[in-house]
PDB file of N, CA and C in Angstrom:
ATOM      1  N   UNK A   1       4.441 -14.723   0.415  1.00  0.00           N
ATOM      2  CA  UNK A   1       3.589 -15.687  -0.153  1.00  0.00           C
ATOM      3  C   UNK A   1       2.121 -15.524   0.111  1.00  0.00           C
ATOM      4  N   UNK A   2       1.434 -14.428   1.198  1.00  0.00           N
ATOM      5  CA  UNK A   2       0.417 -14.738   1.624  1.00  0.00           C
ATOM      6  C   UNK A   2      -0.546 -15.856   1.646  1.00  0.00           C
ATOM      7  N   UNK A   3      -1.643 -16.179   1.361  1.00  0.00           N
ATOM      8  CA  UNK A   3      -2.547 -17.265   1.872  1.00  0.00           C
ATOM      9  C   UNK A   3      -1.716 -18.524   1.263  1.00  0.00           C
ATOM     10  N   UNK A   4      -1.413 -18.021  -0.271  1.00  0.00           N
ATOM     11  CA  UNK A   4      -1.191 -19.545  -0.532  1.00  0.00           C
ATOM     12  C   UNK A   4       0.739 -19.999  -0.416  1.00  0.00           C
ATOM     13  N   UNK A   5       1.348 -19.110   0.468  1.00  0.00           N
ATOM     14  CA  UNK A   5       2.745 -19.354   0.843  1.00  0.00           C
ATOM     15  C   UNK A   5       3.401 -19.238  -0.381  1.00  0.00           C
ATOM     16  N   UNK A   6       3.086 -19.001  -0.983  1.00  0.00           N
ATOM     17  CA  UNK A   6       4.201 -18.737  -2.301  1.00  0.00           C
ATOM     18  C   UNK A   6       5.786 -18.574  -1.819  1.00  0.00           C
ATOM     19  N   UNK A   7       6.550 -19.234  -2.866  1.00  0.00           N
ATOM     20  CA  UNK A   7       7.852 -18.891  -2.481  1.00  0.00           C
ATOM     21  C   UNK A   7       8.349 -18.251  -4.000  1.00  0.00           C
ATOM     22  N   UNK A   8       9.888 -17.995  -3.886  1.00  0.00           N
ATOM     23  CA  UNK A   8      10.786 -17.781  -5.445  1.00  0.00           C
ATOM     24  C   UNK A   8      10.370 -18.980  -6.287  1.00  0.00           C
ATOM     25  N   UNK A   9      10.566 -20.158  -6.012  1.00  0.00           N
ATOM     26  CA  UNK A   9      10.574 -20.895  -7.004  1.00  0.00           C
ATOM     27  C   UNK A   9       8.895 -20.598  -7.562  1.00  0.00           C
ATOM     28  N   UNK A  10       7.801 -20.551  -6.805  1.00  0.00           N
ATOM     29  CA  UNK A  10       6.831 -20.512  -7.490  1.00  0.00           C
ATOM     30  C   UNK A  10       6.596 -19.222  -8.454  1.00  0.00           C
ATOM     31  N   UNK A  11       7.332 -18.529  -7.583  1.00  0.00           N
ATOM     32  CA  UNK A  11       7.293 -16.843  -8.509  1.00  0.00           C
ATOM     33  C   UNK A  11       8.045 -17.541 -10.262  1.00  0.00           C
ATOM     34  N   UNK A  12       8.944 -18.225 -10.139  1.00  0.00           N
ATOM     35  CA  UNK A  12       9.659 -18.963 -11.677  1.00  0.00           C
ATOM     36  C   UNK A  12       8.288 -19.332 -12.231  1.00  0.00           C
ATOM     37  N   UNK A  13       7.696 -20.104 -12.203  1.00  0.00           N
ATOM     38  CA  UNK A  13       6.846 -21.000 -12.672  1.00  0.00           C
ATOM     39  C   UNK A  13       5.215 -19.993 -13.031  1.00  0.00           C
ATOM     40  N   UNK A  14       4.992 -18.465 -12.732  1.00  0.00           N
ATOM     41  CA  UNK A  14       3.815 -17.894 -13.001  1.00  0.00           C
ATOM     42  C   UNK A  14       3.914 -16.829 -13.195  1.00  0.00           C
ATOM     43  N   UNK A  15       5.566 -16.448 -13.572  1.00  0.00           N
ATOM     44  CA  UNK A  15       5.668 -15.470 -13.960  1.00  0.00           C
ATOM     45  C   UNK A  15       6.540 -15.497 -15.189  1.00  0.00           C
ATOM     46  N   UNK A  16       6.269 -14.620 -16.512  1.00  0.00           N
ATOM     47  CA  UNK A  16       7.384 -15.130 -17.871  1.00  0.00           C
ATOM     48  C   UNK A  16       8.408 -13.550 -17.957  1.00  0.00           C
ATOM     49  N   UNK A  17       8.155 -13.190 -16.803  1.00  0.00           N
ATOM     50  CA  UNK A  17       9.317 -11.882 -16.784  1.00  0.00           C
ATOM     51  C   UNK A  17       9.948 -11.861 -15.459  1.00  0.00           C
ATOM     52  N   UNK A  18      10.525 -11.062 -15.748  1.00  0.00           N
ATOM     53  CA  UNK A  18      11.775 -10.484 -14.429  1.00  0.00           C
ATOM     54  C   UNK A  18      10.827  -9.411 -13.920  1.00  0.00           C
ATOM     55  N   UNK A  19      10.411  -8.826 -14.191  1.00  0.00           N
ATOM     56  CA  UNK A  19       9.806  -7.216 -13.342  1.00  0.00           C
ATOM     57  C   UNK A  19       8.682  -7.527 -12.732  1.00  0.00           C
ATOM     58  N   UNK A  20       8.438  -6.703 -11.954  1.00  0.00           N
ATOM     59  CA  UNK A  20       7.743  -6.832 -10.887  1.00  0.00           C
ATOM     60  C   UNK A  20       6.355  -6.691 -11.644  1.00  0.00           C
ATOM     61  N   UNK A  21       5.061  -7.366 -11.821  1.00  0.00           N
ATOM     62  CA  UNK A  21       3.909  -6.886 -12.782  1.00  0.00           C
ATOM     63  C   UNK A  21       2.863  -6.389 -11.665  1.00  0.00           C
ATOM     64  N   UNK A  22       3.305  -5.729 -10.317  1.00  0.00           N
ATOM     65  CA  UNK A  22       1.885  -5.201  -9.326  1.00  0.00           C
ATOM     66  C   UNK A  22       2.402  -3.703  -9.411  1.00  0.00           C
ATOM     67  N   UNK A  23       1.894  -2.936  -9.616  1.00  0.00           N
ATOM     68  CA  UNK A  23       1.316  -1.580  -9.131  1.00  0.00           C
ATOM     69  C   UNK A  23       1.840  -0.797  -8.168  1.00  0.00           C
ATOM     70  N   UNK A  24       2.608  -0.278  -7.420  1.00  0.00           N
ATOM     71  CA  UNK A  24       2.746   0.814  -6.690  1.00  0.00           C
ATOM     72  C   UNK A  24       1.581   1.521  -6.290  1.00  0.00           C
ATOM     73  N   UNK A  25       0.970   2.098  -5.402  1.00  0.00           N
ATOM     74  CA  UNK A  25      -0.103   2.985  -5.203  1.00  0.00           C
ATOM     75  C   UNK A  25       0.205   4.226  -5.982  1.00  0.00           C
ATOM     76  N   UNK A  26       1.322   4.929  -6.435  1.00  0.00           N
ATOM     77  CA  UNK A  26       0.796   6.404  -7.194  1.00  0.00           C
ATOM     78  C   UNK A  26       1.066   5.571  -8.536  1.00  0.00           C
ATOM     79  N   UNK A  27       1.149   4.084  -9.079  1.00  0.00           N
ATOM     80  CA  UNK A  27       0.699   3.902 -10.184  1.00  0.00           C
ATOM     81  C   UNK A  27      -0.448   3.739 -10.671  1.00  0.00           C
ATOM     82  N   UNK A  28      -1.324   2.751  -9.333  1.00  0.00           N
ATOM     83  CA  UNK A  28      -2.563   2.820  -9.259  1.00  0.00           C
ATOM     84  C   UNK A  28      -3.440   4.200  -9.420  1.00  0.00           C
ATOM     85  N   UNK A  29      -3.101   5.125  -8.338  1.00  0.00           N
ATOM     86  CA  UNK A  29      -3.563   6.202  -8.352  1.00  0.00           C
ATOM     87  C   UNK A  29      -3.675   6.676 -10.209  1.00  0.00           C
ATOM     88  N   UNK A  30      -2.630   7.020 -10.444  1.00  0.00           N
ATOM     89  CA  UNK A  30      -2.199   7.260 -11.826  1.00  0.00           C
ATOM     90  C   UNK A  30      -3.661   6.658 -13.148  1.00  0.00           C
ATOM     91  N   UNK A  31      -3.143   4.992 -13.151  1.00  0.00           N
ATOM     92  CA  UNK A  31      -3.985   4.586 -13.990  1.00  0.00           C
ATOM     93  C   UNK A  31      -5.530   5.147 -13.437  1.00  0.00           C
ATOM     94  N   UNK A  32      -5.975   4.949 -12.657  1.00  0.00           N
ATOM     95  CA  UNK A  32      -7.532   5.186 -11.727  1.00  0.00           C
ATOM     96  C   UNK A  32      -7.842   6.455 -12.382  1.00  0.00           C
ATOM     97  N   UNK A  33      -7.006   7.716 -12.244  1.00  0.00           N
ATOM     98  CA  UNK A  33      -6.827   8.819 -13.476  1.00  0.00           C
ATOM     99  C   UNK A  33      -7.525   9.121 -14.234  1.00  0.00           C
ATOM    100  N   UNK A  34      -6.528   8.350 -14.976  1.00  0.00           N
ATOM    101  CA  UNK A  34      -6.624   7.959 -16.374  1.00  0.00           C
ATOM    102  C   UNK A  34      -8.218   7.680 -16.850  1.00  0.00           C
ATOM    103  N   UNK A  35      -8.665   6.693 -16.109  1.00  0.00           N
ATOM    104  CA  UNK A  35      -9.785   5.769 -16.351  1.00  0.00           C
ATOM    105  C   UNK A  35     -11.123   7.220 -16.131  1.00  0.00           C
ATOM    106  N   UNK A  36     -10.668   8.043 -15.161  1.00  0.00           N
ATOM    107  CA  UNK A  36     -11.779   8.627 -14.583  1.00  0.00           C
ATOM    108  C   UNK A  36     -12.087   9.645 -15.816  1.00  0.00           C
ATOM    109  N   UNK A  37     -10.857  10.155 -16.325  1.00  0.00           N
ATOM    110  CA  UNK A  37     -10.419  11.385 -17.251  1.00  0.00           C
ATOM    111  C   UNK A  37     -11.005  10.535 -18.480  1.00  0.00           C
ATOM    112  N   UNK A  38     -10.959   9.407 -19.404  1.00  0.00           N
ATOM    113  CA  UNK A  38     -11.407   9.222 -20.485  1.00  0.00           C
ATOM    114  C   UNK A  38     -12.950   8.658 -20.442  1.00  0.00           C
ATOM    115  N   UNK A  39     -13.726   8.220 -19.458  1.00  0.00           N
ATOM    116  CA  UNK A  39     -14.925   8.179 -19.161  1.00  0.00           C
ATOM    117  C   UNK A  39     -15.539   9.784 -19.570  1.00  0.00           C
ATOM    118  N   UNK A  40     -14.732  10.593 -18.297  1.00  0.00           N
ATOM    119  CA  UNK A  40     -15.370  11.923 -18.713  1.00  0.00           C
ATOM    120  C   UNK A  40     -15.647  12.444 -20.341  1.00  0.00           C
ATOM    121  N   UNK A  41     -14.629  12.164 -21.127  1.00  0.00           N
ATOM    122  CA  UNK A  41     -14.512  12.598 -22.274  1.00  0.00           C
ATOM    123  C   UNK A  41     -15.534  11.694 -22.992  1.00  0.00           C
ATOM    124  N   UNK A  42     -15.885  10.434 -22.966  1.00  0.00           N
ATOM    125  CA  UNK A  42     -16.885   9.739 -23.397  1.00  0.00           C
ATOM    126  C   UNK A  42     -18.534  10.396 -23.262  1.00  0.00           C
ATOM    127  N   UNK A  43     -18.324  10.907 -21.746  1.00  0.00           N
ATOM    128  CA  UNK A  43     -19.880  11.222 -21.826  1.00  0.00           C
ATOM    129  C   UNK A  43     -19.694  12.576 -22.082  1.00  0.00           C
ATOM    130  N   UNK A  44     -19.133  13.529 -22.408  1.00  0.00           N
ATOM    131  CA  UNK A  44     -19.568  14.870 -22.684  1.00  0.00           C
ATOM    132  C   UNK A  44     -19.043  14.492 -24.411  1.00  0.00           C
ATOM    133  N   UNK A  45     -18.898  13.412 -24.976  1.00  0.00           N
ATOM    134  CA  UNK A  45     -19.017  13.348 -26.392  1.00  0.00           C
ATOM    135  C   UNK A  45     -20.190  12.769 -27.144  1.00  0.00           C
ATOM    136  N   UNK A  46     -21.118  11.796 -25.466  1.00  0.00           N
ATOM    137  CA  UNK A  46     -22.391  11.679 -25.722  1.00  0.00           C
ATOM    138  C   UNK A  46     -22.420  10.277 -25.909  1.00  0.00           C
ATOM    139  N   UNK A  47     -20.777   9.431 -25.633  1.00  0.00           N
ATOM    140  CA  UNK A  47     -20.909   8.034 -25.843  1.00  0.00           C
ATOM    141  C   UNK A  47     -20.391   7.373 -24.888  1.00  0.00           C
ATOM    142  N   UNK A  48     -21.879   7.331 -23.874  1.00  0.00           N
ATOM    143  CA  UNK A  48     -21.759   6.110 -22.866  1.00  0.00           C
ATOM    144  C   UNK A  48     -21.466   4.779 -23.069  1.00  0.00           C
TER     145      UNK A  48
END
């Protein structure tokens, strides 16, 4: 729950799926990627 104690039942009530919606670190890693790799392609196409 950290700060604000969350329990299951609150997980019902703020979440509208079953799966888990946080990140893994090599998903993070992954997307972060991603982000770094299509920036690049932006500025060597000249559109910051």
């Amino acid at each position: 729950g950290g700060a604000r104690e969350l329990t299951e039942v609150d997980l019902e009530r703020a979440y509208r799926s079953t799966v888990d919606p946080r990140l893994n670190y090599e998903q993070s890693l992954e997307i972060a990627m991603a982000i770094v790799r299509k920036q690049g392609q932006r500025q060597a196409d000249g559109r910051v």
